[in-house]
C-alpha atoms as a PDB file:
ATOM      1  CA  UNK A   1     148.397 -78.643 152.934  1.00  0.00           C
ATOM      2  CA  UNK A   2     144.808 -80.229 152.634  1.00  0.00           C
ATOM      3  CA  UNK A   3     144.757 -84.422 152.816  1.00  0.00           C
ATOM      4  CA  UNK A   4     142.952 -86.031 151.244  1.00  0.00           C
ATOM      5  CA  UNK A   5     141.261 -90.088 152.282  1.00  0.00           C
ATOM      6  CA  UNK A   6     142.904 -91.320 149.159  1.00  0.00           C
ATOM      7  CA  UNK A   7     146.224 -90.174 151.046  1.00  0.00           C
ATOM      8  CA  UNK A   8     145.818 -91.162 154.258  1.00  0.00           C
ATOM      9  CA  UNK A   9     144.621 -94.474 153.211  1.00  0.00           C
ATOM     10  CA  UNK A  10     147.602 -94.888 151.054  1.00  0.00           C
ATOM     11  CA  UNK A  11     150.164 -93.930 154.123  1.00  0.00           C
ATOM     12  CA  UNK A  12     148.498 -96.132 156.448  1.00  0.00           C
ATOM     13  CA  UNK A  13     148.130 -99.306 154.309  1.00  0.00           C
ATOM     14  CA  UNK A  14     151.490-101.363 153.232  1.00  0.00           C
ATOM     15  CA  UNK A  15     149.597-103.221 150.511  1.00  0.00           C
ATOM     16  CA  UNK A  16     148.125-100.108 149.105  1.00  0.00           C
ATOM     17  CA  UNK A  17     149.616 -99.291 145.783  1.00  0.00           C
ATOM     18  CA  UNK A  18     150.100 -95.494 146.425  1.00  0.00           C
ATOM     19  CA  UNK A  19     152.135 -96.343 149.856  1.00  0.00           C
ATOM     20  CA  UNK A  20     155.650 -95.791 149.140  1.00  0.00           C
ATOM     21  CA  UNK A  21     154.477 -92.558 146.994  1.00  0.00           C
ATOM     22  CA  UNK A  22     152.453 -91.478 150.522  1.00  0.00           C
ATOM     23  CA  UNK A  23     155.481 -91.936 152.995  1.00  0.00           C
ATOM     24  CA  UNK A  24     157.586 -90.110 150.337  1.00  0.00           C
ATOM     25  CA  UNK A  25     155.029 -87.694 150.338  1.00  0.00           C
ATOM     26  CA  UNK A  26     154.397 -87.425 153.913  1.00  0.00           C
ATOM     27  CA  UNK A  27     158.460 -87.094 154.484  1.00  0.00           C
ATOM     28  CA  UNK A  28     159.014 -83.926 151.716  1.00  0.00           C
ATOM     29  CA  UNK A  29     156.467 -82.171 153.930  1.00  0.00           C
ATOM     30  CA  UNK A  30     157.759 -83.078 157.637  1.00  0.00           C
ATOM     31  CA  UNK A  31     157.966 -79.319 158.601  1.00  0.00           C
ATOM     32  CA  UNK A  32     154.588 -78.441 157.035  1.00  0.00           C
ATOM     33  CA  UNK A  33     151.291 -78.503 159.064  1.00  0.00           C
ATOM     34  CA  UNK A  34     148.346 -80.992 157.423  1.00  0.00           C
ATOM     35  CA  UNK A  35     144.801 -80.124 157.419  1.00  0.00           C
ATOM     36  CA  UNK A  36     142.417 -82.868 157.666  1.00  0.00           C
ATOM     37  CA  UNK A  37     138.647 -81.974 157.523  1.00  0.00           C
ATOM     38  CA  UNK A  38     136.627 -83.723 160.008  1.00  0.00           C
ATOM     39  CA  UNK A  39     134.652 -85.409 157.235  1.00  0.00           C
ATOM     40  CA  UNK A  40     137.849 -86.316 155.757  1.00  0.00           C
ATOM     41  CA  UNK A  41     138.819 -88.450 158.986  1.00  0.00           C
ATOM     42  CA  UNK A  42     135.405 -89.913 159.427  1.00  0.00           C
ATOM     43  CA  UNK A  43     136.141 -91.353 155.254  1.00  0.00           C
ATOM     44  CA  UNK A  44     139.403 -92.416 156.202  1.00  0.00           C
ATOM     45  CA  UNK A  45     138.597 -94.472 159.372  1.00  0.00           C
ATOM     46  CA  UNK A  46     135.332 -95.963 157.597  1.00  0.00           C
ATOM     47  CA  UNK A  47     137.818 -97.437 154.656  1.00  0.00           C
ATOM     48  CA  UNK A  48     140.408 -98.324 156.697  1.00  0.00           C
ATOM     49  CA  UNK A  49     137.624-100.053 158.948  1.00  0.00           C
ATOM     50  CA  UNK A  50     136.511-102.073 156.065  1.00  0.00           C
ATOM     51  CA  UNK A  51     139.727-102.956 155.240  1.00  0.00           C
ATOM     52  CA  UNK A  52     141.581-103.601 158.324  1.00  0.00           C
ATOM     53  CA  UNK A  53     139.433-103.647 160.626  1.00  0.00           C
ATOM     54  CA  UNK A  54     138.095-101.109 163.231  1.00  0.00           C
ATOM     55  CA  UNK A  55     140.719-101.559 165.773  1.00  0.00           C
ATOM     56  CA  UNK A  56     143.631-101.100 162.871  1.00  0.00           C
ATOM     57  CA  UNK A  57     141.095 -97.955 161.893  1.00  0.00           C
ATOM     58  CA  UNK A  58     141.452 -96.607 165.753  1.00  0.00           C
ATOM     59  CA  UNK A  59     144.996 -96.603 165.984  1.00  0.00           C
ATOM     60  CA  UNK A  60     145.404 -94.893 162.396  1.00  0.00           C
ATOM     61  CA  UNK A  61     142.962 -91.890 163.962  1.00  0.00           C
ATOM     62  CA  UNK A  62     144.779 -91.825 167.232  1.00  0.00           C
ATOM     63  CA  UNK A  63     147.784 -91.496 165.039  1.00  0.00           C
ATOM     64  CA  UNK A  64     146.273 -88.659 162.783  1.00  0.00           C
ATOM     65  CA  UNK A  65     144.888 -86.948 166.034  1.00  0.00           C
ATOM     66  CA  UNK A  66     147.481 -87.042 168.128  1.00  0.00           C
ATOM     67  CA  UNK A  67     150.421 -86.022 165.629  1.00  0.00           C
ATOM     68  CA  UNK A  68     151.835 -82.721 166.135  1.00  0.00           C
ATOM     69  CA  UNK A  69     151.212 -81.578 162.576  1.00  0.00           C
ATOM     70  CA  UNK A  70     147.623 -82.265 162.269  1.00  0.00           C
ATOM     71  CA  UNK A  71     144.890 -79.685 162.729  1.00  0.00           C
ATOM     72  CA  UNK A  72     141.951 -81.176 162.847  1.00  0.00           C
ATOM     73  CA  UNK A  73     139.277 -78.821 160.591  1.00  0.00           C
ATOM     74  CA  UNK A  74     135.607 -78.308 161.264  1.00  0.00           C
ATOM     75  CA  UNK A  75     133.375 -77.039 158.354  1.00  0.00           C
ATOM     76  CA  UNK A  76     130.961 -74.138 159.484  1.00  0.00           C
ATOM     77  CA  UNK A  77     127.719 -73.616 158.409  1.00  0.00           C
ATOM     78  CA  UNK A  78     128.429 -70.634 156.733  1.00  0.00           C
ATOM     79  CA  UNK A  79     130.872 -72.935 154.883  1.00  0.00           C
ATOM     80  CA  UNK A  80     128.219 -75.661 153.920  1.00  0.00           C
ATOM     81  CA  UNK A  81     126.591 -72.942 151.626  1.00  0.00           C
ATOM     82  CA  UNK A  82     129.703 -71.895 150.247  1.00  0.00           C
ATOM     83  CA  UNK A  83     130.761 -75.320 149.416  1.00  0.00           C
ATOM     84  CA  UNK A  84     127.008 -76.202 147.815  1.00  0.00           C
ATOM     85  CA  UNK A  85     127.363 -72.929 145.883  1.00  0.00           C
ATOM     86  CA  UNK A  86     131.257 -73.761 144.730  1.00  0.00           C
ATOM     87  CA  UNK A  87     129.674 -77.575 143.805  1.00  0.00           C
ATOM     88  CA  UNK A  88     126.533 -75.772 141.659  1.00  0.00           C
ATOM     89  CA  UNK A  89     129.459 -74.115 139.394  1.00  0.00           C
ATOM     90  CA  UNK A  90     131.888 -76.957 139.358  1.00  0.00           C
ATOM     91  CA  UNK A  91     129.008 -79.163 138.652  1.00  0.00           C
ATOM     92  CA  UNK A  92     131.237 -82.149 138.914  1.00  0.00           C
ATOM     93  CA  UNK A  93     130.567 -85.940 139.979  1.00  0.00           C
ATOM     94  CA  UNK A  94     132.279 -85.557 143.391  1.00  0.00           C
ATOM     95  CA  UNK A  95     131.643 -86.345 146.630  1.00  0.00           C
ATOM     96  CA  UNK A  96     130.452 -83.428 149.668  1.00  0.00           C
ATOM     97  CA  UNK A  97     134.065 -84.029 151.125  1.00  0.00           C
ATOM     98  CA  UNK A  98     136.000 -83.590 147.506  1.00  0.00           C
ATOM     99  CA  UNK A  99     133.906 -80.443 147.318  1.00  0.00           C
ATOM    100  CA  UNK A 100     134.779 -79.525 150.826  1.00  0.00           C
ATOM    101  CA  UNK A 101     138.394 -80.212 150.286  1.00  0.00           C
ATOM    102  CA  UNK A 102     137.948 -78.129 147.003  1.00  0.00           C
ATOM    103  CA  UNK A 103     136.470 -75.367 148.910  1.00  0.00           C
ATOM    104  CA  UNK A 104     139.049 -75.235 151.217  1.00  0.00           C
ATOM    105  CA  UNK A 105     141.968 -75.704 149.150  1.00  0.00           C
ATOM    106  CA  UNK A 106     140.939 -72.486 147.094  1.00  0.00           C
ATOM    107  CA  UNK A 107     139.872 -70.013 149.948  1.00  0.00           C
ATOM    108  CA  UNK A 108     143.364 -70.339 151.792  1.00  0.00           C
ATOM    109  CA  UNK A 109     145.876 -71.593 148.629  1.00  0.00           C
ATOM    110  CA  UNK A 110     146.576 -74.514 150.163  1.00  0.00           C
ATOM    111  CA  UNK A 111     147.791 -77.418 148.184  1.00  0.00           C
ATOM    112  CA  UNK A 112     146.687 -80.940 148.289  1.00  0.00           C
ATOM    113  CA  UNK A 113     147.822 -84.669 149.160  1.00  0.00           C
ATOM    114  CA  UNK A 114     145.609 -86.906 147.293  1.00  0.00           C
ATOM    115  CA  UNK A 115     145.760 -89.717 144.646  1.00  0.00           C
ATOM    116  CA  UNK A 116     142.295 -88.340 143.045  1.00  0.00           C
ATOM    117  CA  UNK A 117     142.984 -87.242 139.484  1.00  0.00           C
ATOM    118  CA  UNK A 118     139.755 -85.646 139.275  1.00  0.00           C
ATOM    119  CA  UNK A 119     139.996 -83.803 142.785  1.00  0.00           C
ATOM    120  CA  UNK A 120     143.859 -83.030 141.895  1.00  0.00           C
ATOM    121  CA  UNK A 121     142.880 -81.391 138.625  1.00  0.00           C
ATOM    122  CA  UNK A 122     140.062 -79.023 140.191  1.00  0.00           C
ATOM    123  CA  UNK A 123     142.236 -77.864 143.270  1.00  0.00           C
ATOM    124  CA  UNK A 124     145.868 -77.685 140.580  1.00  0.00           C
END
């Protein structure tokens, strides 16, 4: 599975409206591994950052890091063409990392935790 910022936000903030649906989320997949693309983390600290704080944005990466079931993903550059290429034909109003997560979703079946409707719709 692929996470999405919209997800990790949502599991890491109580007040967040998608909480509760994130921890049930992130307990129906306890066994499976989670891919989070680097990009993905750098999103997720910067709103949690904003929100929280930077040292409530530290511990929620050290968390993400340092948990068993996280592998941490690093786009290529062979991958940065693929993904401008996929975004040409999609043609969408997303961001480089929905496209990324789009990219990657698709080229190994993996299936996505986010809260994006859009993103959720192009990767489902």
């Amino acid at each position: 599975m692929i996470a999405d910022s919209s997800f990790l936000v949502a599991l890491f903030l109580d007040g967040d409206v998608n909480h509760a649906t994130a921890l049930s989320m992130s307990l129906e997949n306890a066994k499976e591994d989670i891919i989070i693309i680097d990009r993905v983390l750098e999103e997720t600290f910067t709103v949690l950052a904003y929100k929280e704080g930077v040292g409530f944005a530290l511990e929620c990466a050290k968390k993400i890091i340092s948990n068993q079931r996280t592998v941490l993903y690093r786009l290529e550059g062979d991958e940065e063409a693929r993904i401008f290429e996929l975004a040409g034909k999609i043609s969408k109003k997303l961001s480089y990392v929905d496209y990324s997560i789009i990219y990657l979703a698709r080229k190994h079946n993996h299936r996505v935790l986010t809260f994006d409707r859009q993103l959720s719709a192009l990767v489902g």
